[in-house]
Protein backbone atom coordinates (compact mmCIF):
# COMPACT_ATOMS: atom_id res chain seq x y z
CA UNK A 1 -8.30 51.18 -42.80
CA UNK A 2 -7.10 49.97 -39.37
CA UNK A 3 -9.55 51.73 -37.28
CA UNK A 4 -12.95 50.99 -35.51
CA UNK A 5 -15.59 52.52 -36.98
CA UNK A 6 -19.18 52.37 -35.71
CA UNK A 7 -21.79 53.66 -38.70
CA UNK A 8 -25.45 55.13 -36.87
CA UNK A 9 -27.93 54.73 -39.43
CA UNK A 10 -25.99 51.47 -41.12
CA UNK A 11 -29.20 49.91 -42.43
CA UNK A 12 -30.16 53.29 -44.40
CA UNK A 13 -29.61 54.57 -48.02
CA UNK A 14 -26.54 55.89 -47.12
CA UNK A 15 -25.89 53.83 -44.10
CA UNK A 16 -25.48 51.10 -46.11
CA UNK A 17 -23.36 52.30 -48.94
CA UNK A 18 -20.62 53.76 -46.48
CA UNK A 19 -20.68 50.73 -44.11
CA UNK A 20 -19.77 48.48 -47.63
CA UNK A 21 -16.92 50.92 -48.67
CA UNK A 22 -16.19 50.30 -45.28
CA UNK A 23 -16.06 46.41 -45.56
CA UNK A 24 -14.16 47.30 -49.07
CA UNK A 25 -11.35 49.36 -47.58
CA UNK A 26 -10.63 47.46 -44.40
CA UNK A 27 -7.77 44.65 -44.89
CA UNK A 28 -7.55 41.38 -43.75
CA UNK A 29 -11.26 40.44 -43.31
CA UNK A 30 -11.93 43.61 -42.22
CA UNK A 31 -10.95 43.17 -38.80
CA UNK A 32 -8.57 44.87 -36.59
CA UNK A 33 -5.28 43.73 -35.47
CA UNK A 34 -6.48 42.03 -32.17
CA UNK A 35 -9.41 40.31 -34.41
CA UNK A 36 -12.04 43.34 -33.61
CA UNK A 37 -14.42 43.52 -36.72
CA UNK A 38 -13.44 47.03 -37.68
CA UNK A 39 -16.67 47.99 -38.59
CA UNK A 40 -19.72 48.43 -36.24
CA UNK A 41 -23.47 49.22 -37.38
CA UNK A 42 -25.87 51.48 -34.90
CA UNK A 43 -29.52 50.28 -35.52
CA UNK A 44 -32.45 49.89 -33.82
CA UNK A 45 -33.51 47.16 -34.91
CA UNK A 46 -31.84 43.59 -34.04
CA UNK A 47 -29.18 42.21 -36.35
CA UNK A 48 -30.92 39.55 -39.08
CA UNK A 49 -29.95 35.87 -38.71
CA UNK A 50 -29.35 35.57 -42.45
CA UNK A 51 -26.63 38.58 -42.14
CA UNK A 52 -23.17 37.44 -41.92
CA UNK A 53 -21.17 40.05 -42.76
CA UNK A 54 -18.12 40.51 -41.31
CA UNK A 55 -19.24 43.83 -39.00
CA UNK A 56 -20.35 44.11 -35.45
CA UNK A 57 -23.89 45.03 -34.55
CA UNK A 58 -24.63 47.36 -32.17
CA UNK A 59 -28.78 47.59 -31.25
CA UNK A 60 -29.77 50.92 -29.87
CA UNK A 61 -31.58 53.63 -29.97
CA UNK A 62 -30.54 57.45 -30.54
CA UNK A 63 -33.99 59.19 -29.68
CA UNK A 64 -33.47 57.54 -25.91
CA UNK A 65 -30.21 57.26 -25.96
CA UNK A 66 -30.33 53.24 -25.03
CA UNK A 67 -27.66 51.00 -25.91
CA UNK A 68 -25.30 54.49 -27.28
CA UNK A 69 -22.51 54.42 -24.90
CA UNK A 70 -21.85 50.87 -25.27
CA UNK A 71 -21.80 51.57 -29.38
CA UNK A 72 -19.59 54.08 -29.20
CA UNK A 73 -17.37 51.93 -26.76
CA UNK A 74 -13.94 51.06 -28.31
CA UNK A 75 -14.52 53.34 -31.34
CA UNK A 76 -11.82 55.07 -33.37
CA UNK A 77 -14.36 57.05 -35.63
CA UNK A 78 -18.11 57.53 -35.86
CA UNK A 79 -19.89 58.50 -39.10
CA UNK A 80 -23.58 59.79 -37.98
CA UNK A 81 -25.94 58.96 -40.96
CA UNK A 82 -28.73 58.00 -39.00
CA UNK A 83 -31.85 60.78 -39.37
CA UNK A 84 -35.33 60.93 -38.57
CA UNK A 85 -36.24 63.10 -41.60
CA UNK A 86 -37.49 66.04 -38.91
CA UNK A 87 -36.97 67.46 -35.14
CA UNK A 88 -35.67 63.92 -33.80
CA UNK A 89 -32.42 64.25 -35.64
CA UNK A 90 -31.32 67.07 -33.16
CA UNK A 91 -32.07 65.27 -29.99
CA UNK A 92 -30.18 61.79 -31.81
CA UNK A 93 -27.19 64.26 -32.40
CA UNK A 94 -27.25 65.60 -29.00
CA UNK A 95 -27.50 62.01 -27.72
CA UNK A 96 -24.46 60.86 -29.96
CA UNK A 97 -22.28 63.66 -29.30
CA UNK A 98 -22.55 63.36 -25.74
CA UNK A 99 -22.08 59.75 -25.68
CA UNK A 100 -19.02 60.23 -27.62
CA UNK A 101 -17.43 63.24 -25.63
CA UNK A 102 -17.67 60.51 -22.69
CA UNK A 103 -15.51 58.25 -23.92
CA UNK A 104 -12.31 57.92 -22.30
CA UNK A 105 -8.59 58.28 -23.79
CA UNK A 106 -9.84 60.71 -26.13
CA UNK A 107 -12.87 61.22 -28.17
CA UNK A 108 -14.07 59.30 -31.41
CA UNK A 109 -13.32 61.32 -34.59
CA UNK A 110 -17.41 62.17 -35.55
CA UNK A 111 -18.21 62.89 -39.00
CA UNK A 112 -21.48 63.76 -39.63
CA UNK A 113 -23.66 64.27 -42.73
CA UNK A 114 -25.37 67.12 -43.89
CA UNK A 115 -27.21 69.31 -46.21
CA UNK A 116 -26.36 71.61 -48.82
CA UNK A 117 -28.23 75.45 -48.00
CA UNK A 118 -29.36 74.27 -44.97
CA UNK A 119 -28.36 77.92 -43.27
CA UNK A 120 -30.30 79.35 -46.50
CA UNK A 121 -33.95 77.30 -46.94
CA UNK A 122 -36.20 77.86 -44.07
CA UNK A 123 -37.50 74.08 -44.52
CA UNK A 124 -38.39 71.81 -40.89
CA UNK A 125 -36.32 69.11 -41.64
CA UNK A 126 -33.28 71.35 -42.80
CA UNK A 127 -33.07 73.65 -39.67
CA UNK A 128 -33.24 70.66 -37.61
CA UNK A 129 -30.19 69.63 -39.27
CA UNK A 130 -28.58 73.20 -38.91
CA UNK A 131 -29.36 73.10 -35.75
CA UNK A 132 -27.63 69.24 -34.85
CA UNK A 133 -24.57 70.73 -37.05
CA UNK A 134 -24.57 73.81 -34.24
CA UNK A 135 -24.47 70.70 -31.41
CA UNK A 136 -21.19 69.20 -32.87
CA UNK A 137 -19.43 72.23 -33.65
CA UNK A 138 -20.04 73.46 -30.03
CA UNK A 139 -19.36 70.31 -28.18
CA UNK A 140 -16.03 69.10 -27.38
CA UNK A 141 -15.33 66.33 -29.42
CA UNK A 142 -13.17 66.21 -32.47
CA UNK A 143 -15.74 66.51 -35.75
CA UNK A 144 -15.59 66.66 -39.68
CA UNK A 145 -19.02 68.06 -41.04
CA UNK A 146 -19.52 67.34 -44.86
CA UNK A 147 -23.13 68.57 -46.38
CA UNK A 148 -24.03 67.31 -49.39
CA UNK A 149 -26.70 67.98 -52.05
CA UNK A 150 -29.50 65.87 -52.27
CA UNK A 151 -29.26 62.01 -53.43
CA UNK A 152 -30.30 60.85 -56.83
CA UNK A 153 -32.57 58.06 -54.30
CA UNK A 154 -34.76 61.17 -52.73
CA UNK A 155 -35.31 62.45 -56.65
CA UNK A 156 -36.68 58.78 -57.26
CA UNK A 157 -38.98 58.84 -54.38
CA UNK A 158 -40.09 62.03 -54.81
CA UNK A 159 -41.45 61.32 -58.10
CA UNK A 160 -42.32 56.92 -57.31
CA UNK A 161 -44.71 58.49 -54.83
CA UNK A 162 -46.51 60.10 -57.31
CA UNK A 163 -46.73 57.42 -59.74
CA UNK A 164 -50.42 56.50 -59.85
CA UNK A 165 -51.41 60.01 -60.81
CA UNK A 166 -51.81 61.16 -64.56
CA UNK A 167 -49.45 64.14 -64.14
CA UNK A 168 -47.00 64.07 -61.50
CA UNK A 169 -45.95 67.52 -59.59
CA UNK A 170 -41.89 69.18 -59.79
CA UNK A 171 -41.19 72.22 -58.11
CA UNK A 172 -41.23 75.20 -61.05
CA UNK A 173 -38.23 76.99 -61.61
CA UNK A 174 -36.49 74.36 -58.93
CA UNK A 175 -33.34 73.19 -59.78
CA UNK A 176 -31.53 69.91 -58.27
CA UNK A 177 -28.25 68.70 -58.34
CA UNK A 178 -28.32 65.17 -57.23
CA UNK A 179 -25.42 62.89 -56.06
CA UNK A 180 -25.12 59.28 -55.70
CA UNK A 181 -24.83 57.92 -52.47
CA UNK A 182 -21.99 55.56 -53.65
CA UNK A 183 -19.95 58.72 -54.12
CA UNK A 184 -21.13 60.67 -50.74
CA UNK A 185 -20.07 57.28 -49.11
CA UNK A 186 -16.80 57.32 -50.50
CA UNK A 187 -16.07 60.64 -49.61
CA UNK A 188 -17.07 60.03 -45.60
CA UNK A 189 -14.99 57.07 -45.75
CA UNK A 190 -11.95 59.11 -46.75
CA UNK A 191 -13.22 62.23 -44.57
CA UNK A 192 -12.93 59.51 -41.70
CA UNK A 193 -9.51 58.01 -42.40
CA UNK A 194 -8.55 61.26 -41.91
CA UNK A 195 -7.84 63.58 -38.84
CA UNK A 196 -10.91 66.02 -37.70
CA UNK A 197 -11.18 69.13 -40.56
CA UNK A 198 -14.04 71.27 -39.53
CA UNK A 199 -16.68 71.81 -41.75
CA UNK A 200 -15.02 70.59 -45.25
CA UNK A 201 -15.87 71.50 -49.05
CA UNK A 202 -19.05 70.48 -50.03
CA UNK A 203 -20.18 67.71 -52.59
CA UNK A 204 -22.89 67.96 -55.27
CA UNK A 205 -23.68 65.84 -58.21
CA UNK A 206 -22.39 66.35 -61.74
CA UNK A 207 -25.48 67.76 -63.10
CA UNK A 208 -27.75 70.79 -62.21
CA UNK A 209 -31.15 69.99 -63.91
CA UNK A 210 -34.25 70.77 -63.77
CA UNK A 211 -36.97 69.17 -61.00
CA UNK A 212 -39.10 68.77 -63.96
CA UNK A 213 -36.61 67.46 -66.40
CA UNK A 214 -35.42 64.88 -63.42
CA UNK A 215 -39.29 63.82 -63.36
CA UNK A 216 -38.77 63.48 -67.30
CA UNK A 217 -35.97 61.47 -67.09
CA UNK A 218 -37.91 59.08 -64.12
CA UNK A 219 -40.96 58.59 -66.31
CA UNK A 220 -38.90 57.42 -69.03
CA UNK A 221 -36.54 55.09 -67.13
CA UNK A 222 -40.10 53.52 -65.59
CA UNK A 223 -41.52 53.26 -69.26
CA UNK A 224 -44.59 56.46 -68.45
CA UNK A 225 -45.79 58.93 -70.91
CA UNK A 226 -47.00 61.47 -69.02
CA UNK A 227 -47.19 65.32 -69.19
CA UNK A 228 -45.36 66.70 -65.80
CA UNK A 229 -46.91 69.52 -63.54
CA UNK A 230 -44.87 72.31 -62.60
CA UNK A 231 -45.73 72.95 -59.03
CA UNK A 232 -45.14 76.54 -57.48
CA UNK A 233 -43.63 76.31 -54.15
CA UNK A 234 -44.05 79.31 -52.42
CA UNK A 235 -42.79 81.61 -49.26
CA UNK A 236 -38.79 81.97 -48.45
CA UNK A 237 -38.17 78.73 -48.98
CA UNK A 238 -39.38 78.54 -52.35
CA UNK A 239 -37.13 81.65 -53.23
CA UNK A 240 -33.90 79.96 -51.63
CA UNK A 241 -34.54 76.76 -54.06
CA UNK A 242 -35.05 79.22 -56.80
CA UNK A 243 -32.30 81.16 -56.54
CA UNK A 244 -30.02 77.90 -56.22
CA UNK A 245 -29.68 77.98 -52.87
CA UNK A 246 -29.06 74.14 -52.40
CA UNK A 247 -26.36 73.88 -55.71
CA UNK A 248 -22.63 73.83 -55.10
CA UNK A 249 -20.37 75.75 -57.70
CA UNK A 250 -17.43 72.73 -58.66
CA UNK A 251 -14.50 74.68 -57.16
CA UNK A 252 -15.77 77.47 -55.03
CA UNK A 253 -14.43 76.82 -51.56
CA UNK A 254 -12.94 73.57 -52.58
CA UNK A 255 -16.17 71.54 -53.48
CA UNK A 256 -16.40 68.89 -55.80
CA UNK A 257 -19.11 66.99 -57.98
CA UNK A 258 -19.64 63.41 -58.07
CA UNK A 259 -19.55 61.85 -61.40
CA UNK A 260 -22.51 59.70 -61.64
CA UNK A 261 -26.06 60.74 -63.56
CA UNK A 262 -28.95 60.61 -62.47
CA UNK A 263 -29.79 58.56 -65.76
CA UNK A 264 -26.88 56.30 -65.04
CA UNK A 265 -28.42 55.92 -61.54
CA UNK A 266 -31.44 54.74 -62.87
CA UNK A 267 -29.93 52.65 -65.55
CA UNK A 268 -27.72 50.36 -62.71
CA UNK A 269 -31.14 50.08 -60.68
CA UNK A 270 -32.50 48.27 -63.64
CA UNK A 271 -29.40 46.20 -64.38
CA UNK A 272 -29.14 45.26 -60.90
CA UNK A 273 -31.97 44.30 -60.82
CA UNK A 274 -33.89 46.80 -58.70
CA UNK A 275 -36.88 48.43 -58.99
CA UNK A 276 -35.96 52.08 -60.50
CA UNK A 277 -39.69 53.33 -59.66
CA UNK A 278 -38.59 53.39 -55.93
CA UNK A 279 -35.91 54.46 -54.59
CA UNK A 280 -34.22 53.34 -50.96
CA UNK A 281 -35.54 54.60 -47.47
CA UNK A 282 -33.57 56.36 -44.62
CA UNK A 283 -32.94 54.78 -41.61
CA UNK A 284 -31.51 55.06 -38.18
């Protein structure tokens, strides 16, 4: 890749995966040409002293917009993965979107992240990020939207949170079809070597399962017998889920399915190492 590319949200679960395929793809140190660092992380928090890696760090923050323009400054491409899991992700896209539709010489290729059934499941968080996908597609800037069903990480959590009690809760009759990051990385990367393609097939994992088989298949990766409480969830949004809502069909308007399990994710947690009862945080 021989283009600058500034990641918001580089220091989050997916953050982090697409800013190493990043560091993968790019040639020759992955710098630029004129000895740029093609690859620039958004964060709000100050770059570690321990962190060496050959990227630029850009500090700022998207809910004030501080420190945005000059990230966006000199960029080929921006990949928006940064999210405040509710309301603040639609101001942060506003913020972005302008910032980038300033920029001079043409505007940053933005491809942003997003949610299968979003325009289906009356949840907060997901009409917040209807509504930010409503900001790029009306602004002037050139955009690629991918959504994407949920990560095999947010499956961990869901059930890690719970894993003090003597039966943990899954949604009854809830299906999931969860996707590694690794792969939703991948598939930005590419989206953003590219030129701008609208809103673009959408990715899912290789499995639908059940939310309480997925709990299963956590306890038994973390070494738990326990019995697993099916949890009505009720209203609209519990109907949506229900009726599949937030699956993609491999095919159907050109979407594809990631390859990797959510038992394989688990297993490579352990033989890496990390702790498979928790999985990573967001971040912006």
């Amino acid at each position: 890749m021989d283009q600058s590319v500034l990641v918001t949200g580089g220091t989050g679960t997916l953050g982090r995966a697409v800013v190493q395929r990043l560091l993968d793809a790019a040639s020759a140190g992955a710098r630029l040409p004129d000895g740029r660092p093609a690859v620039r992380v958004l964060s709000r928090r100050p770059r570690s002293a321990a962190d060496d890696r050959p990227y630029d760090w850009a500090t700022g923050d998207l809910r004030s917009g501080e420190g945005i323009d000059a990230a966006v400054t000199g960029a080929d491409v921006v990949i928006h993965c940064a999210t405040t899991l509710g309301r603040g992700d639609v101001e942060a896209t506003r913020r972005l979107t302008d910032a980038v539709a300033r920029q001079p010489d043409g505007s940053p290729h933005l491809v942003h992240i997003s949610i299968v059934g979003i325009d289906r499941i009356p949840l907060g968080y997901y009409r917040a990020k209807l509504e930010a996908e409503r900001i790029i597609e009306s602004s002037q800037v050139p955009w690629t939207i991918l959504r994407a069903t949920q990560f095999h990480d947010l499956i961990a959590r869901i059930a890690s949170a719970q894993r003090r009690l003597p039966a943990p809760a899954a949604l009854a009759g809830v299906r999931f079809q969860p996707v590694d990051v690794t792969e939703v990385a991948g598939r930005l990367v590419e989206l953003a070597d590219g030129f701008p393609a609208g809103r673009v097939p959408d990715l899912g994992g290789p499995e639908v399962r059940a939310h309480t088989d997925l709990t299963r298949a956590w306890l038994r990766a973390t070494g738990r017998r326990r019995a697993v409480l099916p949890l009505p969830l009720p209203g609209k949004a519990g109907r949506e889920l229900r009726a599949g809502a937030n699956l993609v069909v491999a095919g159907e308007d050109g979407n594809t399915l990631g390859r990797i399990t959510f038992e394989e994710f688990l297993a490579d947690r352990r033989s890496a190492g990390r702790d498979p009862e928790r999985g990573q945080s967001g971040g912006e």
